[in-house]
PDB file of N, CA and C in Angstrom:
ATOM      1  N   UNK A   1      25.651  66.505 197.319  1.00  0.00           N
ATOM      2  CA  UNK A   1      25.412  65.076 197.172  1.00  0.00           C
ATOM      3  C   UNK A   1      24.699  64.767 195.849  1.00  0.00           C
ATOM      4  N   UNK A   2      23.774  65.228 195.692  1.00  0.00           N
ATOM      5  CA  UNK A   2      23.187  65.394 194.332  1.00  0.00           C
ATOM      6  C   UNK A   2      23.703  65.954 192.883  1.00  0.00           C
ATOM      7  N   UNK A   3      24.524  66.374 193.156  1.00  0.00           N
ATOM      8  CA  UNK A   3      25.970  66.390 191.734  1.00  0.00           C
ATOM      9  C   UNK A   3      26.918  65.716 191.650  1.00  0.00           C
ATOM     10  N   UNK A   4      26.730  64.643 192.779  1.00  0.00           N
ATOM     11  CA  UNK A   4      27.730  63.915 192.824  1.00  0.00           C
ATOM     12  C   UNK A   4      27.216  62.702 192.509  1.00  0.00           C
ATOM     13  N   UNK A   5      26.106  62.591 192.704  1.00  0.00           N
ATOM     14  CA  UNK A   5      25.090  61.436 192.178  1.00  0.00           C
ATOM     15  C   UNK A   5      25.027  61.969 190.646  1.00  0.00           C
ATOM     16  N   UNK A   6      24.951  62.830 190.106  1.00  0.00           N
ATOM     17  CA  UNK A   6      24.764  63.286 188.754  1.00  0.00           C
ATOM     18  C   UNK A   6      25.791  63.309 187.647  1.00  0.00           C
ATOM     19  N   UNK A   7      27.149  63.226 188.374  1.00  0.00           N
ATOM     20  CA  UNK A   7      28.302  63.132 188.202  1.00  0.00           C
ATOM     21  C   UNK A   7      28.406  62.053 187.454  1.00  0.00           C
ATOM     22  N   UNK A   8      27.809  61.136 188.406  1.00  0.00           N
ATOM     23  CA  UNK A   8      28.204  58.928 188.623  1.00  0.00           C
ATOM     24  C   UNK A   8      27.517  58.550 187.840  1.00  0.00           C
ATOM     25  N   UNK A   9      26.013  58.974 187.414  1.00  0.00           N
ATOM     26  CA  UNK A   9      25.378  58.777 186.269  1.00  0.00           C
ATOM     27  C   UNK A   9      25.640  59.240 185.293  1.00  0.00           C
ATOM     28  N   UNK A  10      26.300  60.655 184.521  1.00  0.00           N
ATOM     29  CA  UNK A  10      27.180  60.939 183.277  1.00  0.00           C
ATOM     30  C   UNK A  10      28.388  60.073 183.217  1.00  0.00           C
ATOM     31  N   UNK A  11      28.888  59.239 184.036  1.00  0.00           N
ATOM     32  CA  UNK A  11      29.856  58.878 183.847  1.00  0.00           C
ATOM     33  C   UNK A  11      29.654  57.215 183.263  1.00  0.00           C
ATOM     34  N   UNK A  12      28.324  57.012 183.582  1.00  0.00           N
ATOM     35  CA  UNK A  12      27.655  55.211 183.346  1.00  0.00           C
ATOM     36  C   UNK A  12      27.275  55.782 182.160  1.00  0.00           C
ATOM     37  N   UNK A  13      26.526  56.805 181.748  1.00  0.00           N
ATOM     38  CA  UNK A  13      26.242  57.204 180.807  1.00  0.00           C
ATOM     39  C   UNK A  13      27.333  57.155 179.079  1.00  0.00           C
ATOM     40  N   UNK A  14      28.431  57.836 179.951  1.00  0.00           N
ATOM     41  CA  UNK A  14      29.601  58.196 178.858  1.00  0.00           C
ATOM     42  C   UNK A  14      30.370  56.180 178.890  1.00  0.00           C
ATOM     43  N   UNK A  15      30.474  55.430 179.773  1.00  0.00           N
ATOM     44  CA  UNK A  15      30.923  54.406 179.721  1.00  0.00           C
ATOM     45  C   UNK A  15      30.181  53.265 179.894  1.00  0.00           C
ATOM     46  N   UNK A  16      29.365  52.992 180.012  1.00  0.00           N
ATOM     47  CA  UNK A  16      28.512  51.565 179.604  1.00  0.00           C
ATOM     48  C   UNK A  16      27.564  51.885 178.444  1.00  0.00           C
ATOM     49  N   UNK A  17      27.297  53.156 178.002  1.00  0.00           N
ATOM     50  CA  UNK A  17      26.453  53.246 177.044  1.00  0.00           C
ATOM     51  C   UNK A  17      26.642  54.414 175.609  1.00  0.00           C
ATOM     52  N   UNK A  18      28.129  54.488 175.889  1.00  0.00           N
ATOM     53  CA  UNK A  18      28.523  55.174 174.695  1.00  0.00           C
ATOM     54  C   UNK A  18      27.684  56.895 174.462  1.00  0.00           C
ATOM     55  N   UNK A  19      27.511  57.408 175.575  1.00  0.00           N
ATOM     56  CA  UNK A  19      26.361  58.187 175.354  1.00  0.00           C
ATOM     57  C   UNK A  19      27.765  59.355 175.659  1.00  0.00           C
ATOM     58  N   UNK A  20      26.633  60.636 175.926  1.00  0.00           N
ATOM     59  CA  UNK A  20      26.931  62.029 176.009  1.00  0.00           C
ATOM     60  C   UNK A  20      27.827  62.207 177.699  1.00  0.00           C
ATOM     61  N   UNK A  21      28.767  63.177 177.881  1.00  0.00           N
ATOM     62  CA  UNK A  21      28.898  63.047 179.216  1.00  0.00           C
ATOM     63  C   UNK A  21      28.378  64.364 180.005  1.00  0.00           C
ATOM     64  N   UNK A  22      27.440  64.633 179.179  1.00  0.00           N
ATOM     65  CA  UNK A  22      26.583  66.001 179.674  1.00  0.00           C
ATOM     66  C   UNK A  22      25.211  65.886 179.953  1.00  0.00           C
ATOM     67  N   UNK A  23      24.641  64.199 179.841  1.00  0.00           N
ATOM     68  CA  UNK A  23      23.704  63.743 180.182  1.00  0.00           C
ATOM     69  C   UNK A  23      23.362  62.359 181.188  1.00  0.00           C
ATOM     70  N   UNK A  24      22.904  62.599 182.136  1.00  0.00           N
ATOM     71  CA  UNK A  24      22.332  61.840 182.881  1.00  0.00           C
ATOM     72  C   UNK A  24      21.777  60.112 182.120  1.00  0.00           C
ATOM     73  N   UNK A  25      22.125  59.086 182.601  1.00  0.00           N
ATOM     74  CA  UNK A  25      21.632  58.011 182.291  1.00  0.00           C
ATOM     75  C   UNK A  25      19.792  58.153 182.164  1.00  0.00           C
ATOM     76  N   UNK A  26      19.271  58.741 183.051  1.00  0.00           N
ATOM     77  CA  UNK A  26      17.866  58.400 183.353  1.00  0.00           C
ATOM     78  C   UNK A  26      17.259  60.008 182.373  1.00  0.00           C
ATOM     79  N   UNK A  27      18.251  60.826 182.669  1.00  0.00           N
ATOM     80  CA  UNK A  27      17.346  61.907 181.127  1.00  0.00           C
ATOM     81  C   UNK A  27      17.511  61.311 179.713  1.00  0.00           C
ATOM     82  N   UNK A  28      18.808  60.767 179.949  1.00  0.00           N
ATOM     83  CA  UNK A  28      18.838  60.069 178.683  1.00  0.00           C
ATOM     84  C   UNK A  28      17.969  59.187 178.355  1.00  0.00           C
ATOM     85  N   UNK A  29      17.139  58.151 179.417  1.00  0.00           N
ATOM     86  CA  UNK A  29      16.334  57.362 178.902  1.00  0.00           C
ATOM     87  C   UNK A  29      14.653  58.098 178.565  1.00  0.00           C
ATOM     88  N   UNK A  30      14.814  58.877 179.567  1.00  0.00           N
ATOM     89  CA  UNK A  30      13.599  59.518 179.182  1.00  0.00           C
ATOM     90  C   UNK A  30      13.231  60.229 177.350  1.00  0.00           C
ATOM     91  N   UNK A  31      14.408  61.042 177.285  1.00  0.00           N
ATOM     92  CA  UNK A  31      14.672  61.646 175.819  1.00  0.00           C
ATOM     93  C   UNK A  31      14.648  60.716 174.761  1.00  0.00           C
ATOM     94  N   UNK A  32      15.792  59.702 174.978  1.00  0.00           N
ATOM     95  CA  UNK A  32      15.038  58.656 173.700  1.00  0.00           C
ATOM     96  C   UNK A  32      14.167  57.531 173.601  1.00  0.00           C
ATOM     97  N   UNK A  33      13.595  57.398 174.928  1.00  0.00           N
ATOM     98  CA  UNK A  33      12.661  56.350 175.378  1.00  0.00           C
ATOM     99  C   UNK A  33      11.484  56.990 174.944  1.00  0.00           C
ATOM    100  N   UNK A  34      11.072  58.354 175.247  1.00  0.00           N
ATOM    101  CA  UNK A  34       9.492  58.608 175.265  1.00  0.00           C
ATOM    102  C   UNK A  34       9.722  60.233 173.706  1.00  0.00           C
ATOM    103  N   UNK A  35      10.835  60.595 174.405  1.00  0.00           N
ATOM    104  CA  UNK A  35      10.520  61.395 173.168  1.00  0.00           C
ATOM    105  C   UNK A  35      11.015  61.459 171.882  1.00  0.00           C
ATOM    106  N   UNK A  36      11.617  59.985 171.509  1.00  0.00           N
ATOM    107  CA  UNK A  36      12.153  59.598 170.119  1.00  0.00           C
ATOM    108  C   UNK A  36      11.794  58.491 170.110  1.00  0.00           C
ATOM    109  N   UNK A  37      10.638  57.715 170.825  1.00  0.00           N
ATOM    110  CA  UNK A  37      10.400  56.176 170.638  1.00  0.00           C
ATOM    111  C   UNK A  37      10.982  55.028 170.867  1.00  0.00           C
ATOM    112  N   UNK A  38      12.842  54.959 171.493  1.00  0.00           N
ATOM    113  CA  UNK A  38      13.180  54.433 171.302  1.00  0.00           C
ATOM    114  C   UNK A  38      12.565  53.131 172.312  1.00  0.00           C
ATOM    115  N   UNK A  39      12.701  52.067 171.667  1.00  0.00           N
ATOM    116  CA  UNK A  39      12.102  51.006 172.678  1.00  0.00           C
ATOM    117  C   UNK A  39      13.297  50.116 173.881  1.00  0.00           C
ATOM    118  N   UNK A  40      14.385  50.542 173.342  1.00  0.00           N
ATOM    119  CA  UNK A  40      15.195  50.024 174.219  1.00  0.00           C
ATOM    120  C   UNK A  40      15.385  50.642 175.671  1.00  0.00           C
ATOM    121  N   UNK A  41      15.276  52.273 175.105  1.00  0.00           N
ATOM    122  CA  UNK A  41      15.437  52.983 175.968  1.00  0.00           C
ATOM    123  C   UNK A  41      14.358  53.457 176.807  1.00  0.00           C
ATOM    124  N   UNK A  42      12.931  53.223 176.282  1.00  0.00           N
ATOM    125  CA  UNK A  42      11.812  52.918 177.288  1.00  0.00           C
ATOM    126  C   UNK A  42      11.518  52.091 178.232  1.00  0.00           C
ATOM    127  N   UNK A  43      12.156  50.924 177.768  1.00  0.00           N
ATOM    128  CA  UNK A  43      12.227  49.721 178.755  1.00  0.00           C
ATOM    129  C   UNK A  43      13.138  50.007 179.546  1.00  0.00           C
ATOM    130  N   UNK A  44      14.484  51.163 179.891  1.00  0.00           N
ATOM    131  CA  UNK A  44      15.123  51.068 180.488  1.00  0.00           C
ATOM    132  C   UNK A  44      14.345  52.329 181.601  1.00  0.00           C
ATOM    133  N   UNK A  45      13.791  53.385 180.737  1.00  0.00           N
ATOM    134  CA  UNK A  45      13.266  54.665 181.319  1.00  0.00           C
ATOM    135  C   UNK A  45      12.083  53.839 182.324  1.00  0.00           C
ATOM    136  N   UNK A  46      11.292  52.912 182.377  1.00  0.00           N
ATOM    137  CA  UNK A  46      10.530  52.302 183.321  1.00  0.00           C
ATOM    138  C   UNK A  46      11.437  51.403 184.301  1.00  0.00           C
ATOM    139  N   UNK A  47      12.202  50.826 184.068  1.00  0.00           N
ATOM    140  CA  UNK A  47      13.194  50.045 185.165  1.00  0.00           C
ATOM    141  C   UNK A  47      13.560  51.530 185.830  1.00  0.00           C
ATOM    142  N   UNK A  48      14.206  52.355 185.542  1.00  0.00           N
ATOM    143  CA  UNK A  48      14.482  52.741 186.634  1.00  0.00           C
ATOM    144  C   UNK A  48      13.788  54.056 187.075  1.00  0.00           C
ATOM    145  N   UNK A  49      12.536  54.117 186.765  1.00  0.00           N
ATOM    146  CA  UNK A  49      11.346  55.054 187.208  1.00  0.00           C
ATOM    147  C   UNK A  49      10.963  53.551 188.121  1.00  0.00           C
ATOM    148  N   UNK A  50      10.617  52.918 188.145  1.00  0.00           N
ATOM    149  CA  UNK A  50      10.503  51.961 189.013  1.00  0.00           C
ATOM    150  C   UNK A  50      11.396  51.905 190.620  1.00  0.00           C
ATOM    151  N   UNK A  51      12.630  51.851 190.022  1.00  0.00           N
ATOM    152  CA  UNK A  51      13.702  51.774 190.944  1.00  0.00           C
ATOM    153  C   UNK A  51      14.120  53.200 191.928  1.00  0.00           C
ATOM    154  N   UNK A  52      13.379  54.602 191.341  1.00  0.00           N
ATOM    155  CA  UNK A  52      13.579  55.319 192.110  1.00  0.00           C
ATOM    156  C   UNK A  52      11.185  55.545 192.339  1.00  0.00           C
ATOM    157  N   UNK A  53      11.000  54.738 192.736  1.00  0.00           N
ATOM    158  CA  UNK A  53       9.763  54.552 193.573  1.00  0.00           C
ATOM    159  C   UNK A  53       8.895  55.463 194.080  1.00  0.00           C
ATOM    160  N   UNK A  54      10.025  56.367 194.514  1.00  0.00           N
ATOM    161  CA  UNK A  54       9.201  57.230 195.491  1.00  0.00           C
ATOM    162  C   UNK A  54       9.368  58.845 194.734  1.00  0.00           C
ATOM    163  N   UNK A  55       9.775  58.828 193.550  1.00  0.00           N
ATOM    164  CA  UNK A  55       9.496  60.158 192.843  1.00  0.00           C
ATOM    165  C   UNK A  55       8.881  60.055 192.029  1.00  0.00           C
ATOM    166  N   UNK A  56       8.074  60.561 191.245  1.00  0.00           N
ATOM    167  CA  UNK A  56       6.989  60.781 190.373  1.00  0.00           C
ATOM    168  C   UNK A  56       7.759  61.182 189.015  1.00  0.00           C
ATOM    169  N   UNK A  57       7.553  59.914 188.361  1.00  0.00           N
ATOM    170  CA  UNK A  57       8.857  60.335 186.664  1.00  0.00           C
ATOM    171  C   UNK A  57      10.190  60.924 187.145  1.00  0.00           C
ATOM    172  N   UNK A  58      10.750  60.080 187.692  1.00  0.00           N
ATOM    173  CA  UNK A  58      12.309  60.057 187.952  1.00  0.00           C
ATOM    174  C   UNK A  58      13.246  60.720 186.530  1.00  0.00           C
ATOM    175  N   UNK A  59      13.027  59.894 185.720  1.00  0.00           N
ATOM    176  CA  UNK A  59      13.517  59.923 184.199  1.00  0.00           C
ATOM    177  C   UNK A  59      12.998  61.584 183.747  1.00  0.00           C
ATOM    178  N   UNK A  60      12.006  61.873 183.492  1.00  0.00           N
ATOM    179  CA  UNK A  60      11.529  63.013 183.105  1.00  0.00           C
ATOM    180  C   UNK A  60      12.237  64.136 184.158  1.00  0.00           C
ATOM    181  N   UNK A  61      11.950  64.042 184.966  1.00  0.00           N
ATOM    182  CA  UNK A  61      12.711  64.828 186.026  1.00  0.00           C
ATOM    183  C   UNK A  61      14.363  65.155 186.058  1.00  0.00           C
ATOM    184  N   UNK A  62      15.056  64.134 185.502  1.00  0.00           N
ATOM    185  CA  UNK A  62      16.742  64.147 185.458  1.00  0.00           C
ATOM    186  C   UNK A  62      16.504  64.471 184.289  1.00  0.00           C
ATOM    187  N   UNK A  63      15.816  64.186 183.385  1.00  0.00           N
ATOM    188  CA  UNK A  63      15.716  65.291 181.382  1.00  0.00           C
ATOM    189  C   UNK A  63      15.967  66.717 181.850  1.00  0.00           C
ATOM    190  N   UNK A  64      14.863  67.066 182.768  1.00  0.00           N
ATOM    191  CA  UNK A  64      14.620  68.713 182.889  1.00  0.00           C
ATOM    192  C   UNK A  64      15.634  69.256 183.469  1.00  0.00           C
ATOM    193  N   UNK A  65      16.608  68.421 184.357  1.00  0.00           N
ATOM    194  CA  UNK A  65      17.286  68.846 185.352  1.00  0.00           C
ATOM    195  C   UNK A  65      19.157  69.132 184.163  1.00  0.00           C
ATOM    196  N   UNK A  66      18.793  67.925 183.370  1.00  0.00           N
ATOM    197  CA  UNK A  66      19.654  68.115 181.896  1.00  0.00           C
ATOM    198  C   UNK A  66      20.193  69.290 181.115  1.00  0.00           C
ATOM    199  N   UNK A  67      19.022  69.654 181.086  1.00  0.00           N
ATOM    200  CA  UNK A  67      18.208  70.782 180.313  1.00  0.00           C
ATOM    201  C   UNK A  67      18.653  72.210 180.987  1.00  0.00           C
ATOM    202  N   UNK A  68      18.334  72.267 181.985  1.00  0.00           N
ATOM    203  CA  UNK A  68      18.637  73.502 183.192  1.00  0.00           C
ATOM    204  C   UNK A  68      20.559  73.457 183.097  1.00  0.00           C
ATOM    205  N   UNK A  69      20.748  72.569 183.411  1.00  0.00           N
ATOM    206  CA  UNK A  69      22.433  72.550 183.052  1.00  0.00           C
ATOM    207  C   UNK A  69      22.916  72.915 182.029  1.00  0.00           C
ATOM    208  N   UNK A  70      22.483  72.388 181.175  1.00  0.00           N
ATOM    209  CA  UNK A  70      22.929  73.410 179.485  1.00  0.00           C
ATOM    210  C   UNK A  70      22.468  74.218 179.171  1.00  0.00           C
ATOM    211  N   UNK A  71      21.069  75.125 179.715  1.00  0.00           N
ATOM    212  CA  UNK A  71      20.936  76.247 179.488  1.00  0.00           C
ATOM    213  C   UNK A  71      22.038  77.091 180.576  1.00  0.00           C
ATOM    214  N   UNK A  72      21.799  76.715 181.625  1.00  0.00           N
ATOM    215  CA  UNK A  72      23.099  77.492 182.326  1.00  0.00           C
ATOM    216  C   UNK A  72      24.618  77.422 182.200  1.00  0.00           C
ATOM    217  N   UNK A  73      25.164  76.837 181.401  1.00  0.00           N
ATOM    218  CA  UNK A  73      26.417  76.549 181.023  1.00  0.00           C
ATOM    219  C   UNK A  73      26.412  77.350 179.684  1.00  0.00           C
ATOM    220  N   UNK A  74      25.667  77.508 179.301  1.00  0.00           N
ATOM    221  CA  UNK A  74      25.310  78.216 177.885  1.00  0.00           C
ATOM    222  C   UNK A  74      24.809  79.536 178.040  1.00  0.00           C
ATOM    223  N   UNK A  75      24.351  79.811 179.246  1.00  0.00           N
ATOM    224  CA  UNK A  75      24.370  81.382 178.944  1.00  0.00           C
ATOM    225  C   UNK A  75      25.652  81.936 179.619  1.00  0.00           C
ATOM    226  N   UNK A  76      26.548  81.168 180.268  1.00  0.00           N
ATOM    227  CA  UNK A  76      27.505  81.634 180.387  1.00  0.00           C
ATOM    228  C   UNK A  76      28.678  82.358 179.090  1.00  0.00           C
ATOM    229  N   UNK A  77      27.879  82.111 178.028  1.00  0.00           N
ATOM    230  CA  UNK A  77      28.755  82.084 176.495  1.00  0.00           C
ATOM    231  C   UNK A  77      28.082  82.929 176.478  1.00  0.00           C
ATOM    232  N   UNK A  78      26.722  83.739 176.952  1.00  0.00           N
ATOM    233  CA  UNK A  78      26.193  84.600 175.813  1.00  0.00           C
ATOM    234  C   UNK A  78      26.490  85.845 176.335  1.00  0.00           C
TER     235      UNK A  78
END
């Protein structure tokens, strides 16, 4: 269920926002919201750290979870 939710967000990701399709909407906001400044994308990284309520840095959490995916897709190459 949870890759399938992860799925639906690379896919809002790759089509409402021109982005990567190897990244999550909400890592994505985290990455250029807090760790490149962007301000658009901070305001979006708090809407929906907001909207998922009951986890503690939602956004930061789908970054790391990002992260773990391309290191494991990538050591499959090495």
């Amino acid at each position: 269920m949870l890759r399938l939710a992860a799925l639906g967000s690379q896919l809002v990701n790759v089509i409402a926002f021109d982005g990567s399709p190897d990244e999550t909407v909400s890592g994505r906001a985290y990455r250029q919201g807090v760790l490149q400044g962007c301000a658009k994308w901070e305001r979006r990284r708090r809407w929906i750290n907001r909207a998922f309520w009951w986890q503690t840095d939602h956004c930061r959490g789908s970054h790391l979870q990002d992260l773990r995916m391309a290191r494991a897709i990538t050591a499959l190459y090495d």
